[in-house]
C-alpha atoms as a PDB file:
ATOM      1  CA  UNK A   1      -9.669   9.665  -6.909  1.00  0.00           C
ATOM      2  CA  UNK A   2     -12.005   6.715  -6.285  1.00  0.00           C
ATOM      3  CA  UNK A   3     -10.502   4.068  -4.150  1.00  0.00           C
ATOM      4  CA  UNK A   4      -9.358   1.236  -5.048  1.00  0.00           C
ATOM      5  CA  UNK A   5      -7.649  -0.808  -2.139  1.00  0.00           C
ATOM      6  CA  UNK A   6      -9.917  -3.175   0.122  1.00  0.00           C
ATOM      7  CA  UNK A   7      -9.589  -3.033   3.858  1.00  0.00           C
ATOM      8  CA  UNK A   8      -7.525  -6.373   3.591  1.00  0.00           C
ATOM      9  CA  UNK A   9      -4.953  -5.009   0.835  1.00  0.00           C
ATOM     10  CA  UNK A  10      -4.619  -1.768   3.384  1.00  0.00           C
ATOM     11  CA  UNK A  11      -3.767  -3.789   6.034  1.00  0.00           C
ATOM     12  CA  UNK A  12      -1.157  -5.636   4.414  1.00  0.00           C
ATOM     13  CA  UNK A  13       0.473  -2.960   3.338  1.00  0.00           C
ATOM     14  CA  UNK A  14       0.303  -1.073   6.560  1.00  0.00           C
ATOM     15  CA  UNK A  15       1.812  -3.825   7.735  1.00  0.00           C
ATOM     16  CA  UNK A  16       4.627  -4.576   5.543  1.00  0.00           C
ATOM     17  CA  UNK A  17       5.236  -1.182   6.024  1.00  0.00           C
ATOM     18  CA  UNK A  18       6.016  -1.199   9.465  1.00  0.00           C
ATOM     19  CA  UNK A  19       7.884  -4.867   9.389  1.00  0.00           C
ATOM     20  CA  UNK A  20      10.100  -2.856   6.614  1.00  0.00           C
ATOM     21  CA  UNK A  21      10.564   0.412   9.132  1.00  0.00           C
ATOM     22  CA  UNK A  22      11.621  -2.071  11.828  1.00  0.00           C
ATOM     23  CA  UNK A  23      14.086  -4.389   9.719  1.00  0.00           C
ATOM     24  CA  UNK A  24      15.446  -0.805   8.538  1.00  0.00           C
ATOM     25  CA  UNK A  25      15.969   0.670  12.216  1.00  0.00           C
ATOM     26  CA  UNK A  26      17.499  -2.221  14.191  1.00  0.00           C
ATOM     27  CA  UNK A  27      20.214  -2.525  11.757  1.00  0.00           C
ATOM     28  CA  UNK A  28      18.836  -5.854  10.127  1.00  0.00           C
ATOM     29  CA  UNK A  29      18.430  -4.649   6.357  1.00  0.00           C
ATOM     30  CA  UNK A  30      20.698  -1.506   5.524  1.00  0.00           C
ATOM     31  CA  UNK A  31      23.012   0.410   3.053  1.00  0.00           C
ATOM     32  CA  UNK A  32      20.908   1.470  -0.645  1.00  0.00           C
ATOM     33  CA  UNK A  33      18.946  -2.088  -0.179  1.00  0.00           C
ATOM     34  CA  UNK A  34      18.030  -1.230   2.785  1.00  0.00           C
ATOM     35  CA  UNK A  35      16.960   2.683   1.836  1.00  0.00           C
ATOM     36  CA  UNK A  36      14.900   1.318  -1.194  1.00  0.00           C
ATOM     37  CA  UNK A  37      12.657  -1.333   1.106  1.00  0.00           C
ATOM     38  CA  UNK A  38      12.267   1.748   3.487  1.00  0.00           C
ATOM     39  CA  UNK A  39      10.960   4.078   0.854  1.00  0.00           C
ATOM     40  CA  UNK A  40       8.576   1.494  -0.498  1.00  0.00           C
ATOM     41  CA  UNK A  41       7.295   0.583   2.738  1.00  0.00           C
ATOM     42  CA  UNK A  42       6.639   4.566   2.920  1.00  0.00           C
ATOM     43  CA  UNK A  43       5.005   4.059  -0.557  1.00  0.00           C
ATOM     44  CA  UNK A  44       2.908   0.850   0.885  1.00  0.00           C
ATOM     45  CA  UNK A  45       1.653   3.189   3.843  1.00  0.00           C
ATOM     46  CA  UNK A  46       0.975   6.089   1.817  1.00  0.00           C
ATOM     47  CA  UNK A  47      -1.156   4.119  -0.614  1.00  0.00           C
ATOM     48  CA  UNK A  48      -3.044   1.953   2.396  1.00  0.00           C
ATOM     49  CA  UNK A  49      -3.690   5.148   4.066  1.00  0.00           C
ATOM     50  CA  UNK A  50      -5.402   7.208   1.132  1.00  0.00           C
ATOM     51  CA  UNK A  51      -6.931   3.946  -0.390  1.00  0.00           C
ATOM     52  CA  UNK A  52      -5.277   4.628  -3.555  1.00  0.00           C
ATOM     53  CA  UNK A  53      -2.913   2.788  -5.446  1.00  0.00           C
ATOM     54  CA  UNK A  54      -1.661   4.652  -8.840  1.00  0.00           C
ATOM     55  CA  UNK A  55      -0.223   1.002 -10.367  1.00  0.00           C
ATOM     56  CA  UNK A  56      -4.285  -0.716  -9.353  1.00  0.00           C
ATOM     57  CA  UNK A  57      -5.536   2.407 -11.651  1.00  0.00           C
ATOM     58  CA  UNK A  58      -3.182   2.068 -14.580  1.00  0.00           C
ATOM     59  CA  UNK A  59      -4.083  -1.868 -14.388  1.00  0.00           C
ATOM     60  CA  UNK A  60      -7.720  -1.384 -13.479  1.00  0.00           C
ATOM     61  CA  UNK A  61      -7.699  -3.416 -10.352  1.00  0.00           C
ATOM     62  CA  UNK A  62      -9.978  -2.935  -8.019  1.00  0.00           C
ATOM     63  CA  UNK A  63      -9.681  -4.565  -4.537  1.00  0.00           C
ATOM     64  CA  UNK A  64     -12.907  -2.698  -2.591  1.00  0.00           C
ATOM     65  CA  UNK A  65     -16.337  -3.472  -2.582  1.00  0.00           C
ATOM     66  CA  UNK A  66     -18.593  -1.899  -4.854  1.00  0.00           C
ATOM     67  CA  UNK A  67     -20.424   1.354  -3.341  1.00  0.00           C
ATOM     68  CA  UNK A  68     -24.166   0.484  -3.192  1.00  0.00           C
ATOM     69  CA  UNK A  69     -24.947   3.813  -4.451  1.00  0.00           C
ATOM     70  CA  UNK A  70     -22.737   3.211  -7.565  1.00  0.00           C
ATOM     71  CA  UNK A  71     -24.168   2.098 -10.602  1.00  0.00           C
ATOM     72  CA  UNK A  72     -22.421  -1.278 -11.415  1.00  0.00           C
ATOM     73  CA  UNK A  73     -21.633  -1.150 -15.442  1.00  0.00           C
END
């Protein structure tokens, strides 16, 4: 797997993550709404933490800079 997430697009994930885990455990979002947003904040920090998204790879989206060692095509 190549990465594919920029350090910007990482962070806002990470972060959305956490906002999500917090809504989720002080009672602000809950029931299955509330269990979906929690699992895809899990997804968000999953994918900001490897640097990989599976959807940006299917799409081709890229959101890092190009490796200086990689030959641009």
């Amino acid at each position: 797997m190549t990465k594919n997430l920029g350090n910007i697009d990482r962070t806002v994930r990470a972060l959305l993550a956490v906002v999500l885990a917090v809504l989720y455990f002080t009672g602000v979002i809950s029931g299955t709404m509330g269990l979906v947003l929690v699992i895809l904040g899990g997804i968000f920090l999953a994918t900001s933490l490897i640097s990989w998204c599976p959807i940006y790879a299917v799409l081709g989206i890229k959101t890092c800079p190009a490796n200086k060692n990689q030959a641009v095509l």
